[in-house]
PDB file of N, CA and C in Angstrom:
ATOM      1  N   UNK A   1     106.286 146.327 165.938  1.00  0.00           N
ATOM      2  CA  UNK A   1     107.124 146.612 164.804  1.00  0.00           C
ATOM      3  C   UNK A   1     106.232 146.811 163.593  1.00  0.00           C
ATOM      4  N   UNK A   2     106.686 147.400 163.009  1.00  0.00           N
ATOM      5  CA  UNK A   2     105.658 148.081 161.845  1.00  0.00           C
ATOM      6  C   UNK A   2     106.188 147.420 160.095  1.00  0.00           C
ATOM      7  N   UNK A   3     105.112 146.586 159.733  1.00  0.00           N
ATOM      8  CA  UNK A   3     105.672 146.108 158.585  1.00  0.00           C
ATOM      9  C   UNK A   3     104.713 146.206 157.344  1.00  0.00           C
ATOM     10  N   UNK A   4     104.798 145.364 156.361  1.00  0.00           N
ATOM     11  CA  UNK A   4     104.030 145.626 155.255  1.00  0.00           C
ATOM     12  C   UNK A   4     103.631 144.393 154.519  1.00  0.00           C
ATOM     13  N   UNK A   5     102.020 144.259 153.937  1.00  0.00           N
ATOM     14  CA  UNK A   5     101.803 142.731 153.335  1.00  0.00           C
ATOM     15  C   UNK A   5     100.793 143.152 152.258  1.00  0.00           C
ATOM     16  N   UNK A   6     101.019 142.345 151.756  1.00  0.00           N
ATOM     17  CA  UNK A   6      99.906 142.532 150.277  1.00  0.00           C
ATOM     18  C   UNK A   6      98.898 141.882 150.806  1.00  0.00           C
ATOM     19  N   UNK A   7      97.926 142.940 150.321  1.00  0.00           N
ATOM     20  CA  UNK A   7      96.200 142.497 150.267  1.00  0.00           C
ATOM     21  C   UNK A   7      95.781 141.781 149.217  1.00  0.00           C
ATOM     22  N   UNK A   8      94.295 141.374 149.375  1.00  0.00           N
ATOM     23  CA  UNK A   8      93.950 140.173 148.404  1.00  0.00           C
ATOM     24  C   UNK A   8      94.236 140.803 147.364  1.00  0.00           C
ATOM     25  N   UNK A   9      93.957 142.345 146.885  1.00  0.00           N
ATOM     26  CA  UNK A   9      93.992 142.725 145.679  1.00  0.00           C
ATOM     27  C   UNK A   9      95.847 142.882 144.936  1.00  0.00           C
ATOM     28  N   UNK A  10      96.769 142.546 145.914  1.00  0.00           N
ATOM     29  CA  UNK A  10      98.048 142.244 145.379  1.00  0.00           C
ATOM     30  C   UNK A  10      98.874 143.671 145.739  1.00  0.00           C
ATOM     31  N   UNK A  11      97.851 144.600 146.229  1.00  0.00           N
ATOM     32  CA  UNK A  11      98.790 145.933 147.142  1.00  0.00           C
ATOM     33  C   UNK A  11      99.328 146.137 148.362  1.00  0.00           C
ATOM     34  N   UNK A  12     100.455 146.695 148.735  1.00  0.00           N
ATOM     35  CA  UNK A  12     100.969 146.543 150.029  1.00  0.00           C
ATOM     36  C   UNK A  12     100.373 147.590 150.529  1.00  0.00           C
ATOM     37  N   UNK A  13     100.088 146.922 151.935  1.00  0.00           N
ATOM     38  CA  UNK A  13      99.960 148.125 153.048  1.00  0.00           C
ATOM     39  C   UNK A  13     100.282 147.421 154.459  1.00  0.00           C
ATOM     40  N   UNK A  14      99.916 148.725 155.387  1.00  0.00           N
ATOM     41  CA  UNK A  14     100.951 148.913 156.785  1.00  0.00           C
ATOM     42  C   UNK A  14      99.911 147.487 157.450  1.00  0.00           C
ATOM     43  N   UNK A  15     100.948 146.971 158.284  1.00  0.00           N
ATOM     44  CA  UNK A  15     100.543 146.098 159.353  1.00  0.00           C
ATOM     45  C   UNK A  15     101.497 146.227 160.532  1.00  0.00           C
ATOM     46  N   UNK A  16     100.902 146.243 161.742  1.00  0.00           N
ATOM     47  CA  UNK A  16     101.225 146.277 163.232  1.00  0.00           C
ATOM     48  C   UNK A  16     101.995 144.731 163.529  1.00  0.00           C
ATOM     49  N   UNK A  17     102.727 144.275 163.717  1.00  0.00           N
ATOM     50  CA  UNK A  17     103.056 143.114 163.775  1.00  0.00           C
ATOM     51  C   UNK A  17     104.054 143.522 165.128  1.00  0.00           C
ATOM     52  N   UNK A  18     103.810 142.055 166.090  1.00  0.00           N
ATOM     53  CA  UNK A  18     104.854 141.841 167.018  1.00  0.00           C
ATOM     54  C   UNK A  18     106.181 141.691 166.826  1.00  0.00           C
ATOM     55  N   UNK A  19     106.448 140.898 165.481  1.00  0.00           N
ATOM     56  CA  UNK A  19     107.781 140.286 165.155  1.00  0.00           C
ATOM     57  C   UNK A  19     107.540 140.678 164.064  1.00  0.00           C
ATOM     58  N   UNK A  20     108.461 140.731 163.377  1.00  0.00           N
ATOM     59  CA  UNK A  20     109.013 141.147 161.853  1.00  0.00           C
ATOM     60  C   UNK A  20     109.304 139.804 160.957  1.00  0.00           C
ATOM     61  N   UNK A  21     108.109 139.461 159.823  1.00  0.00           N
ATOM     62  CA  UNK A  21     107.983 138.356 159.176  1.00  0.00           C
ATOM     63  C   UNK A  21     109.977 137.820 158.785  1.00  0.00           C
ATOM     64  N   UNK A  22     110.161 136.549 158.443  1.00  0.00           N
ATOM     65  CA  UNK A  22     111.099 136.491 158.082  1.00  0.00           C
ATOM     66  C   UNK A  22     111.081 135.449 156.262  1.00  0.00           C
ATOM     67  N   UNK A  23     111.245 135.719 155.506  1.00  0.00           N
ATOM     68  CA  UNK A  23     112.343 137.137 155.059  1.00  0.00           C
ATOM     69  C   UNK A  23     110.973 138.636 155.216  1.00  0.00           C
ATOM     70  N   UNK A  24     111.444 139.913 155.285  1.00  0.00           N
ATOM     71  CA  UNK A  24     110.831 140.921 155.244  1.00  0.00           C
ATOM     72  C   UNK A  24     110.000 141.035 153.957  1.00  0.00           C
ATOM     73  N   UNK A  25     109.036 140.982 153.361  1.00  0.00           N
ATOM     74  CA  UNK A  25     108.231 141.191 152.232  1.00  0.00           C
ATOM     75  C   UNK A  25     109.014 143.136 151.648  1.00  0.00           C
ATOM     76  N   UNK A  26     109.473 142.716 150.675  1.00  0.00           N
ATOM     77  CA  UNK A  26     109.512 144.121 149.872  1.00  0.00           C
ATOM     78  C   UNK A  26     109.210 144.302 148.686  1.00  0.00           C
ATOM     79  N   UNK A  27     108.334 145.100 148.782  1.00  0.00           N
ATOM     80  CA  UNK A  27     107.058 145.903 147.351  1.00  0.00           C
ATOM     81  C   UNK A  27     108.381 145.883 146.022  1.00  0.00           C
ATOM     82  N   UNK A  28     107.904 145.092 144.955  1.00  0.00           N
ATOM     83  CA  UNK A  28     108.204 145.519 143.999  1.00  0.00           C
ATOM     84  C   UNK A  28     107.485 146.800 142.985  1.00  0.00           C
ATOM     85  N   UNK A  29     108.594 146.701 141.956  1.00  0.00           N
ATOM     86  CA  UNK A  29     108.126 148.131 141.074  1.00  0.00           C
ATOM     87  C   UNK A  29     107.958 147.413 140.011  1.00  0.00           C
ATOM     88  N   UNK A  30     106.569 147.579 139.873  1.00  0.00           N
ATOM     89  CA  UNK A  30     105.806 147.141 138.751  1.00  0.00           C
ATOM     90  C   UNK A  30     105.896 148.072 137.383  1.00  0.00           C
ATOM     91  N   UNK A  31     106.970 148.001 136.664  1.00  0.00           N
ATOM     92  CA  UNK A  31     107.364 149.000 135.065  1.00  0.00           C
ATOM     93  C   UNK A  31     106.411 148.209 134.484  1.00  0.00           C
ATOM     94  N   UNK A  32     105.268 149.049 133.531  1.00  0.00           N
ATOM     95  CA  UNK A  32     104.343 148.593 133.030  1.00  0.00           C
ATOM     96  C   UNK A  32     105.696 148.385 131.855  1.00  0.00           C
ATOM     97  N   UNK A  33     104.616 146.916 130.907  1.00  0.00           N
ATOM     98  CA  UNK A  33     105.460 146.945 129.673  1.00  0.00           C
ATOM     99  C   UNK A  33     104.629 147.510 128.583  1.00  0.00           C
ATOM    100  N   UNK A  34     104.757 148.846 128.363  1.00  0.00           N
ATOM    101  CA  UNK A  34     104.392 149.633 127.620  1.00  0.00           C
ATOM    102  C   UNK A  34     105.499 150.024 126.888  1.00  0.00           C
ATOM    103  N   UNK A  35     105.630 150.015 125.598  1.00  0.00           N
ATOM    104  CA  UNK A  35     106.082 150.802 124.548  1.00  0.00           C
ATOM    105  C   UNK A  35     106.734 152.797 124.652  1.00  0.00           C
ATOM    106  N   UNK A  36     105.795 152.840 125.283  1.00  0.00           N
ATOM    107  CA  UNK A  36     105.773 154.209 125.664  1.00  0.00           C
ATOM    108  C   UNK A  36     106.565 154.329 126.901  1.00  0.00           C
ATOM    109  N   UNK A  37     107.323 153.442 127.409  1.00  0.00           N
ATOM    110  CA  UNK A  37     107.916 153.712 128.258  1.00  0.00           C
ATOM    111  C   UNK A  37     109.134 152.992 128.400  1.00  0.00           C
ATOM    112  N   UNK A  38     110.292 153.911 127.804  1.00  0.00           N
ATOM    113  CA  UNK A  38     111.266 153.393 127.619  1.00  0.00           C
ATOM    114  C   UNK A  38     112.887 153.426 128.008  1.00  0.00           C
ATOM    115  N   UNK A  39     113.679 153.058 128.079  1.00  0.00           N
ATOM    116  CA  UNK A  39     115.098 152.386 129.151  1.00  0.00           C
ATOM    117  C   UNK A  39     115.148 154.054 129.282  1.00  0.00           C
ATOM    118  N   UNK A  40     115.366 155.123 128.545  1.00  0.00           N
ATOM    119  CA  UNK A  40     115.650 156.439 128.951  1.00  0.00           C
ATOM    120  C   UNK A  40     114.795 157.374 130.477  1.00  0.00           C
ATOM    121  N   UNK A  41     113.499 156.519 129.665  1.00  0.00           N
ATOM    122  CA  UNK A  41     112.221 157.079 131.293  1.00  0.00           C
ATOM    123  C   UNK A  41     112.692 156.024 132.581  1.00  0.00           C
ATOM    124  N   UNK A  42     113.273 154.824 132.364  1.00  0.00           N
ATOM    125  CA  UNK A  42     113.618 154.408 133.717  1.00  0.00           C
ATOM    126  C   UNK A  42     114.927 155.170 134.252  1.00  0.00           C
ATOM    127  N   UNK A  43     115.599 155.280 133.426  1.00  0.00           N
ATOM    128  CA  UNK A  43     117.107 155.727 133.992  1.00  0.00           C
ATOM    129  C   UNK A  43     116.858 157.269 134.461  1.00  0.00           C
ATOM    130  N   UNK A  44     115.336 157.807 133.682  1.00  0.00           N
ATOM    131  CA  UNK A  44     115.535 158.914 134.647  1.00  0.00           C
ATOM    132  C   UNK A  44     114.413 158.609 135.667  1.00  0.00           C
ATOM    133  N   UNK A  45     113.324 158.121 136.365  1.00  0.00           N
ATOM    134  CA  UNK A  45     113.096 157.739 137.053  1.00  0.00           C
ATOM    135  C   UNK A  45     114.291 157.524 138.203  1.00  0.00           C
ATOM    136  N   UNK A  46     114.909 156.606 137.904  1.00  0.00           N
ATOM    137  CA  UNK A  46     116.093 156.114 138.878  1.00  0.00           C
ATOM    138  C   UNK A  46     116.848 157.046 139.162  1.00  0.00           C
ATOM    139  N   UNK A  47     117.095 157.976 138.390  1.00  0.00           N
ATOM    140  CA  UNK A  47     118.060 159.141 139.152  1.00  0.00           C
ATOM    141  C   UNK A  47     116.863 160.021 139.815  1.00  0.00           C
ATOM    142  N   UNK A  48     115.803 160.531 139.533  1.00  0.00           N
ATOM    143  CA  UNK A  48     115.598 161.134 140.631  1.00  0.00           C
ATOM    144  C   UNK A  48     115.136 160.401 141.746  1.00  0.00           C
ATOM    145  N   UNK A  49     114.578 159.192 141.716  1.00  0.00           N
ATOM    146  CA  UNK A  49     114.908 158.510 143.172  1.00  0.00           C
ATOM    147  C   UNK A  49     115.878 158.387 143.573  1.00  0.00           C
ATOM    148  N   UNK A  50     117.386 158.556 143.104  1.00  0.00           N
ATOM    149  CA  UNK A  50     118.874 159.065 143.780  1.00  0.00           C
ATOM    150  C   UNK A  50     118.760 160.070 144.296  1.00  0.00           C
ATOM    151  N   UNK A  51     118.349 161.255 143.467  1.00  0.00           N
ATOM    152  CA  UNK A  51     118.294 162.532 143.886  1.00  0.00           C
ATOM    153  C   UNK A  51     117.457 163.194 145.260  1.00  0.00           C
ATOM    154  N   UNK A  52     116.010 161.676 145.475  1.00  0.00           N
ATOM    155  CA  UNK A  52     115.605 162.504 146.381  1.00  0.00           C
ATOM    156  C   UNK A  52     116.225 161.521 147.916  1.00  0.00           C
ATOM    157  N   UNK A  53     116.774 160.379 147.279  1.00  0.00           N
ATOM    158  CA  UNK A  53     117.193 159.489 148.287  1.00  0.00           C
ATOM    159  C   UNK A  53     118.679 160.633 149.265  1.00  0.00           C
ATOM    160  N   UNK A  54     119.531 161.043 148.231  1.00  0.00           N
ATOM    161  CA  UNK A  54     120.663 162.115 148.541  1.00  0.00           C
ATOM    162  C   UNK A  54     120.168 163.538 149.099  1.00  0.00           C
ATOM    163  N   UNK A  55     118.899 163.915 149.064  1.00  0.00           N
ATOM    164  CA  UNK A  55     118.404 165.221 149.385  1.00  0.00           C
ATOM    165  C   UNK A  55     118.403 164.585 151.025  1.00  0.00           C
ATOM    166  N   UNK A  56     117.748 163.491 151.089  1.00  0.00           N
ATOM    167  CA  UNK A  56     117.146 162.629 152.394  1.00  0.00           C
ATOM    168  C   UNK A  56     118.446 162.814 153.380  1.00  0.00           C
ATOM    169  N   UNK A  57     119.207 161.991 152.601  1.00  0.00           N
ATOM    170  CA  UNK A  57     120.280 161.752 153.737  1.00  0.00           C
ATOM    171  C   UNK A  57     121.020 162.950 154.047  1.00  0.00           C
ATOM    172  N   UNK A  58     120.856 164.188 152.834  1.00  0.00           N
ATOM    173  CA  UNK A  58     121.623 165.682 153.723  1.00  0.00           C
ATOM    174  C   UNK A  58     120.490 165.779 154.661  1.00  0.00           C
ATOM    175  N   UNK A  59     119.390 165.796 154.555  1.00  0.00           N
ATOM    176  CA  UNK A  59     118.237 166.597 155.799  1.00  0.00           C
ATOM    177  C   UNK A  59     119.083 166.038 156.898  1.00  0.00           C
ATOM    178  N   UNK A  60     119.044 165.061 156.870  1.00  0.00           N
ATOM    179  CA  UNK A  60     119.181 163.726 158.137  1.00  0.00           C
ATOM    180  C   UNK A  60     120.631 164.350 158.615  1.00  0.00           C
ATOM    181  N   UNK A  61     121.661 164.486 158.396  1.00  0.00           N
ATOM    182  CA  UNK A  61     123.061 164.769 158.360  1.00  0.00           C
ATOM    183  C   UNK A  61     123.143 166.554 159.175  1.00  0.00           C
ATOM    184  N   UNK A  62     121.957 167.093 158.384  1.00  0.00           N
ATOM    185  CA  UNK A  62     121.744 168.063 159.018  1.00  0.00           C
ATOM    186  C   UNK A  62     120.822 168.651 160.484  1.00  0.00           C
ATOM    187  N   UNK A  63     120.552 167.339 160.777  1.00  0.00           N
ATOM    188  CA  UNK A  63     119.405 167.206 161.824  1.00  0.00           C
ATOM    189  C   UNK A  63     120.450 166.601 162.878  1.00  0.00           C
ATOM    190  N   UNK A  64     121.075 165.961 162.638  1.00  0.00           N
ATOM    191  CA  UNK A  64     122.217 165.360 163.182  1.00  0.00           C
ATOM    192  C   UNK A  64     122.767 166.332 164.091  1.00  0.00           C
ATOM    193  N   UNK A  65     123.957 166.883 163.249  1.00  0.00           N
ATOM    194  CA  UNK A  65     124.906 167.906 162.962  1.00  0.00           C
ATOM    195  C   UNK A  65     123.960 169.159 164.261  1.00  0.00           C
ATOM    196  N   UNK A  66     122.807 169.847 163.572  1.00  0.00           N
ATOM    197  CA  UNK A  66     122.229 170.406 164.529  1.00  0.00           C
ATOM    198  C   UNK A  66     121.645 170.119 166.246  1.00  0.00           C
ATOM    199  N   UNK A  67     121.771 168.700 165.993  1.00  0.00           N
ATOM    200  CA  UNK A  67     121.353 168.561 167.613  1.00  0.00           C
ATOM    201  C   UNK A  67     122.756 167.800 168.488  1.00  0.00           C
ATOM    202  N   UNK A  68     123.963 168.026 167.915  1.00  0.00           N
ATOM    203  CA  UNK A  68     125.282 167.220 168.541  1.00  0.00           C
ATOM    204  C   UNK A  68     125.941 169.133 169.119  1.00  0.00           C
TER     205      UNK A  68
END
């Protein structure tokens, strides 16, 4: 099973694991606190990770659809 762990330096990467740790480790999103980056740049951040999350699931729907 294929999972993910932070290295000494505090970054995730892939690990081969037999069993799947319990609870599952999931990568946070580190928003620098910069000035320069503000509630308008997250909210659009966040929509296009909607946007490409919704592009995802038509491919998938359509990969589907094509092999039924």
């Amino acid at each position: 099973m294929w999972t993910v762990r932070p290295d000494a330096d505090g970054r995730w990467v892939p690990d081969w694991a037999d069993t799947e740790p319990d609870p599952v480790p999931v990568p946070t999103i580190a928003w620098p606190n910069d000035p320069a980056h503000t509630v308008a740049h997250l909210l659009a951040w966040v929509n296009a990770e909607l946007m490409k999350n919704v592009a995802e699931i038509g491919q998938l729907r359509l990969v589907q659809d094509a092999s039924s």
